[in-house]
C-alpha atoms as a PDB file:
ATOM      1  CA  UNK A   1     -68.342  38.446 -15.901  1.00  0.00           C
ATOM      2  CA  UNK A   2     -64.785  39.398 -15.331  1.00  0.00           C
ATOM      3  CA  UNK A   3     -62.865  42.230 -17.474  1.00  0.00           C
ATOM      4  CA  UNK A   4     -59.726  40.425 -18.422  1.00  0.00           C
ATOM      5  CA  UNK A   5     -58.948  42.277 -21.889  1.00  0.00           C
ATOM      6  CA  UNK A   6     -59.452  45.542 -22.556  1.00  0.00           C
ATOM      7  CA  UNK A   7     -59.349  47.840 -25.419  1.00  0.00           C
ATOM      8  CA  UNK A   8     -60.105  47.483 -29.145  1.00  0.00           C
ATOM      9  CA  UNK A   9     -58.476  45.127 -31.190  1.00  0.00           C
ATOM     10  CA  UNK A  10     -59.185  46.842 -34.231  1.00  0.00           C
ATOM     11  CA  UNK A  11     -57.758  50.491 -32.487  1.00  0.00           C
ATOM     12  CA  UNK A  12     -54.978  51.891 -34.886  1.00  0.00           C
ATOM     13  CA  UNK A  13     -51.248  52.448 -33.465  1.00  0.00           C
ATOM     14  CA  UNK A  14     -51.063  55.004 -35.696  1.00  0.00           C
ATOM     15  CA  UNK A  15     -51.915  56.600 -39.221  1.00  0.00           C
ATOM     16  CA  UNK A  16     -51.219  54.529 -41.755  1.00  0.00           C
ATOM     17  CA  UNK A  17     -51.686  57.173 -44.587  1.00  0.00           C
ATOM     18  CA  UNK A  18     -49.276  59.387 -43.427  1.00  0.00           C
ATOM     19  CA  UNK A  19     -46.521  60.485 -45.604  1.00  0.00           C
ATOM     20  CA  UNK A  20     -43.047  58.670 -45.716  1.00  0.00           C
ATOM     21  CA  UNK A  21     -40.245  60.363 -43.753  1.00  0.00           C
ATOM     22  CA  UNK A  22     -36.445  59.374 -44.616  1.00  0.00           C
ATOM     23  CA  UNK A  23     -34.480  58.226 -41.386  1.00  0.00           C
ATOM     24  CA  UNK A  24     -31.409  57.043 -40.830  1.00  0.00           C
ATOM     25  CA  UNK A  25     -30.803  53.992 -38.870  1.00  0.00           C
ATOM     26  CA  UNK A  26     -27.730  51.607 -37.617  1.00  0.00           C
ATOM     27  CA  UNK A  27     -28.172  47.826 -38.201  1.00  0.00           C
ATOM     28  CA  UNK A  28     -26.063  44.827 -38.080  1.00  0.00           C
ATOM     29  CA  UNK A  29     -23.996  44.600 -41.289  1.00  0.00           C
ATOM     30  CA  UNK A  30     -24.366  40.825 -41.620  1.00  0.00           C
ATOM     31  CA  UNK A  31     -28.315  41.131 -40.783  1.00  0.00           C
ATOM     32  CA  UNK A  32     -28.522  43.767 -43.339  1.00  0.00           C
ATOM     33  CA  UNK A  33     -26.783  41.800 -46.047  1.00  0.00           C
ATOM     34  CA  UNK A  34     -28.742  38.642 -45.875  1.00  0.00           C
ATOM     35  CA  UNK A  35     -31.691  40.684 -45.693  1.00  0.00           C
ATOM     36  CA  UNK A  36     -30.652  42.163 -49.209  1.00  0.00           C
ATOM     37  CA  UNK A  37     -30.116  38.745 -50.265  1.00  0.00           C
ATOM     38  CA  UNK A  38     -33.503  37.695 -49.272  1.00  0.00           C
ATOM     39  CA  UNK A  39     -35.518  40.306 -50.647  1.00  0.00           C
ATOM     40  CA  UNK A  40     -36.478  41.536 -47.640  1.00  0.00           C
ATOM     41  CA  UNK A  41     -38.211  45.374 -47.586  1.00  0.00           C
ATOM     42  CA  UNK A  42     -36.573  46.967 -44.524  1.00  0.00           C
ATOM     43  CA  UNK A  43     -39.044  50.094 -44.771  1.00  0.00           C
ATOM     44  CA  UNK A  44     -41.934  47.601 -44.538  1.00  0.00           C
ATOM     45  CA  UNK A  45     -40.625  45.084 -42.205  1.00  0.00           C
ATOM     46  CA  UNK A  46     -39.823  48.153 -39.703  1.00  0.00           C
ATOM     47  CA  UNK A  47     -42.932  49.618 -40.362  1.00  0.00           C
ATOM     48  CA  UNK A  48     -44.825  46.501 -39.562  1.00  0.00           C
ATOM     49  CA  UNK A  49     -42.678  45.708 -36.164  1.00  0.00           C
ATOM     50  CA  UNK A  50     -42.922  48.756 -34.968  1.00  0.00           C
ATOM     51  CA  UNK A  51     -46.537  49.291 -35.708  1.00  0.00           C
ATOM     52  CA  UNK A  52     -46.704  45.813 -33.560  1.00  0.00           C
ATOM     53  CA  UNK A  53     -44.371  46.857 -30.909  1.00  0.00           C
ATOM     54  CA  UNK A  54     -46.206  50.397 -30.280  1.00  0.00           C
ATOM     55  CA  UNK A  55     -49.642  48.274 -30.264  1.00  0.00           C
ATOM     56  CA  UNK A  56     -48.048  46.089 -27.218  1.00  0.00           C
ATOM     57  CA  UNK A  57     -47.351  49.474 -25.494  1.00  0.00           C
ATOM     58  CA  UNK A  58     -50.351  50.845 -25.604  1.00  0.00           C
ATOM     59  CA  UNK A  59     -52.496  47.949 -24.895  1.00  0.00           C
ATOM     60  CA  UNK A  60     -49.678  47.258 -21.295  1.00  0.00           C
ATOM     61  CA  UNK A  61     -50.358  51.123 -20.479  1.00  0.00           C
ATOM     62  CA  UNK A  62     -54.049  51.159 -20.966  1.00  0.00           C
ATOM     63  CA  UNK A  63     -54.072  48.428 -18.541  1.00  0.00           C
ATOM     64  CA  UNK A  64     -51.867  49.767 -16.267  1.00  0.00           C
ATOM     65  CA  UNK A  65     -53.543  53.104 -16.212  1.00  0.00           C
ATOM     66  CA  UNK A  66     -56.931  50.607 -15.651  1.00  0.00           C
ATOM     67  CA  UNK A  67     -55.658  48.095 -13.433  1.00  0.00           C
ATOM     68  CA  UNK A  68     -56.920  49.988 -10.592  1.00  0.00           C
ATOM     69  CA  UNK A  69     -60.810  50.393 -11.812  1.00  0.00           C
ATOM     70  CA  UNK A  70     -60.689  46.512 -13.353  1.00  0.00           C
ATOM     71  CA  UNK A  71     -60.003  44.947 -10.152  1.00  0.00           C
ATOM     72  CA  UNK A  72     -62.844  47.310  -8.292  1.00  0.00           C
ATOM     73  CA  UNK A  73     -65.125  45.768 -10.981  1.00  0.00           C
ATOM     74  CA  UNK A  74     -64.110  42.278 -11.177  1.00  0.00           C
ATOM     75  CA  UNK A  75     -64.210  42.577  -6.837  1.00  0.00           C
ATOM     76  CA  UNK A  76     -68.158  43.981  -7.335  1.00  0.00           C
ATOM     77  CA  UNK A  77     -68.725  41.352  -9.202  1.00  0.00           C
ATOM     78  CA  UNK A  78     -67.108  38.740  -7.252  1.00  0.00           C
ATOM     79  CA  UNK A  79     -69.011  40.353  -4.203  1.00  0.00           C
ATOM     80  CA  UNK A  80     -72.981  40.959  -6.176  1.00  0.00           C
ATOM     81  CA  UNK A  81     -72.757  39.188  -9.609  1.00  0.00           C
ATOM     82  CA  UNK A  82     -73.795  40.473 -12.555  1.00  0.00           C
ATOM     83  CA  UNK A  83     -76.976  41.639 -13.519  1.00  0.00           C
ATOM     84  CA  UNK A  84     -78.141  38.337 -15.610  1.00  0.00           C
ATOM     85  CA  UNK A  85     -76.704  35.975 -13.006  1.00  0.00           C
ATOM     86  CA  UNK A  86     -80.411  34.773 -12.214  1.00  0.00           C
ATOM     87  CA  UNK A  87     -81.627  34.728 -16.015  1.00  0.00           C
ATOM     88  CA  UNK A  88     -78.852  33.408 -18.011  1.00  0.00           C
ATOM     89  CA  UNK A  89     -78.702  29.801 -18.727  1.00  0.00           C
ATOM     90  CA  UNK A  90     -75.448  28.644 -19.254  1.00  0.00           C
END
């Protein structure tokens, strides 16, 4: 068995009750009109981007901060197996 994902998929990138905080921020002037014209929520569409984005951080620095400790395990394993090698049956 070899770690090649780590982490919880189901680990919050943050807390999604906290309260609302006004911010400014500079955008495209075309992008922002057809936006408008679509019906687009900026707050929410920002929200739910960054929310992604910071998820994609933390999962590439988890496993950078891991990469060292991974690759010992998946060598030990490479080198002994796994515990169930001689029971499992697939």
């Amino acid at each position: 068995m070899r770690i090649i994902l780590a982490g919880s998929p189901t680990m919050k990138a943050y807390n999604s009750k906290a309260p609302k905080k006004p911010t400014n921020v500079s955008i495209n002037s075309d992008l922002l009109s057809k936006a408008r014209e679509m019906n687009i929520n900026l707050s929410a569409t920002l929200e739910y981007e960054l929310a992604r984005r910071i998820k994609i951080k933390q999962r590439e620095r988890w496993l950078q901060e891991n990469a060292k400790a991974i690759q010992a395990y998946n060598d030990f394993v490479e080198d002994e197996g796994v515990f169930s090698d001689g029971i499992r049956g697939f």
